[in-house]
Protein backbone atom coordinates (compact mmCIF):
# COMPACT_ATOMS: atom_id res chain seq x y z
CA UNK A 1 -206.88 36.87 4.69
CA UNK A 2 -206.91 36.45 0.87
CA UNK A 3 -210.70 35.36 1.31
CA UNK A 4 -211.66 38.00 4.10
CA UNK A 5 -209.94 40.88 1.70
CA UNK A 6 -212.05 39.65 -1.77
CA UNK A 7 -215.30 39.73 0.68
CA UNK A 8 -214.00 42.84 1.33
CA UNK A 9 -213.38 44.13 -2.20
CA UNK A 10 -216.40 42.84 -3.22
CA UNK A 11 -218.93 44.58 -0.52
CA UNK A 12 -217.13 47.72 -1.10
CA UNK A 13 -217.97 47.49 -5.07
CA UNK A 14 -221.67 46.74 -3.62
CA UNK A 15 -221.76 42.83 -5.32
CA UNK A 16 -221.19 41.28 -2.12
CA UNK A 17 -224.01 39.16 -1.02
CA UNK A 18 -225.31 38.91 2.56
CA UNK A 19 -223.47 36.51 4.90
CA UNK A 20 -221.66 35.77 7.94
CA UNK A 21 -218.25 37.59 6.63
CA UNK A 22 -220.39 40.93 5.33
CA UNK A 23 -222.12 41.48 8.77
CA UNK A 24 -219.04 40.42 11.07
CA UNK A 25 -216.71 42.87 8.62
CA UNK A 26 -219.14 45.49 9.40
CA UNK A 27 -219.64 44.78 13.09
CA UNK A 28 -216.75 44.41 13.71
CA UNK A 29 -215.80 48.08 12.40
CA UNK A 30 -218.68 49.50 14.55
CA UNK A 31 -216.86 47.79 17.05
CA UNK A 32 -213.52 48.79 16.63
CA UNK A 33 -211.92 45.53 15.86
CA UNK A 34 -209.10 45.58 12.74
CA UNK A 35 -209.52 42.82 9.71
CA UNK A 36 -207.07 40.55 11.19
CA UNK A 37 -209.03 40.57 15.01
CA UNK A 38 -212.31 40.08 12.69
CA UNK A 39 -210.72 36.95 10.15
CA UNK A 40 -209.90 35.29 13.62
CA UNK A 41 -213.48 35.32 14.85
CA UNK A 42 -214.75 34.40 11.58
CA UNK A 43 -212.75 31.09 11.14
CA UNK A 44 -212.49 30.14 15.26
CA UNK A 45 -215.91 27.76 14.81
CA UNK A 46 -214.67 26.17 11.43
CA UNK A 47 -211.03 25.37 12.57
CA UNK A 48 -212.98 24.05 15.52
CA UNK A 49 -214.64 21.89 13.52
CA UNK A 50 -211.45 19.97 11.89
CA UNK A 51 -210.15 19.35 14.91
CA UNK A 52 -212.66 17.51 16.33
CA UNK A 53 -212.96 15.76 13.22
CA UNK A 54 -209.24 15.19 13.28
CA UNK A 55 -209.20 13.90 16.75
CA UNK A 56 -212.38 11.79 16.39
CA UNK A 57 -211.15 9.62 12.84
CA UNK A 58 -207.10 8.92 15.37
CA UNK A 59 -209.50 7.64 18.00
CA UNK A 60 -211.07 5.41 15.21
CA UNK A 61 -208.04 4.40 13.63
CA UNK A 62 -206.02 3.94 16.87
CA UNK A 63 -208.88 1.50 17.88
CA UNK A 64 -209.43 -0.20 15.18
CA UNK A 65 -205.60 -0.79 14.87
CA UNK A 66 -204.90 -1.66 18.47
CA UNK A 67 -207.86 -4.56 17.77
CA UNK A 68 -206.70 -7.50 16.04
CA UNK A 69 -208.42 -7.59 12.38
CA UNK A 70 -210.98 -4.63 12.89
CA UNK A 71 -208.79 -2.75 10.70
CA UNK A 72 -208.37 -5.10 8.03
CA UNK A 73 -212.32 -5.67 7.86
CA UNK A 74 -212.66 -1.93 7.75
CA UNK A 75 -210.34 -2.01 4.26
């Protein structure tokens, strides 16, 4: 929320460029969300993100371990 807030602070002080967290704060007003319902939809794609990352690099490494000297021709 520390993030969401100084977006917050900042577009309220009018120095606050455009982007994704100005319109959704804003939208999501108009809308009748609250900050916290409006920081969840703003960091659902990029949490999404890591895990596939996450998932995708233990599929690597649990291949390349299970396989006899992939691994140590990967170091």
């Amino acid at each position: 929320m520390a993030y969401f807030n100084d977006v917050k602070r900042r577009s309220e002080a009018g120095i606050a460029k455009d982007c994704m967290a100005t319109y959704s704060q804003s939208q999501g007003r108009s809308q009748g969300m609250t900050d916290v319902e409006v920081a969840y939809a703003l960091s659902a794609p990029f949490s999404a993100g890591v895990d596939t990352v996450r998932r995708s690099l233990n599929d690597y490494f649990g291949a390349a371990d299970s396989v006899n000297g992939v691994y140590r021709r990967r170091q």
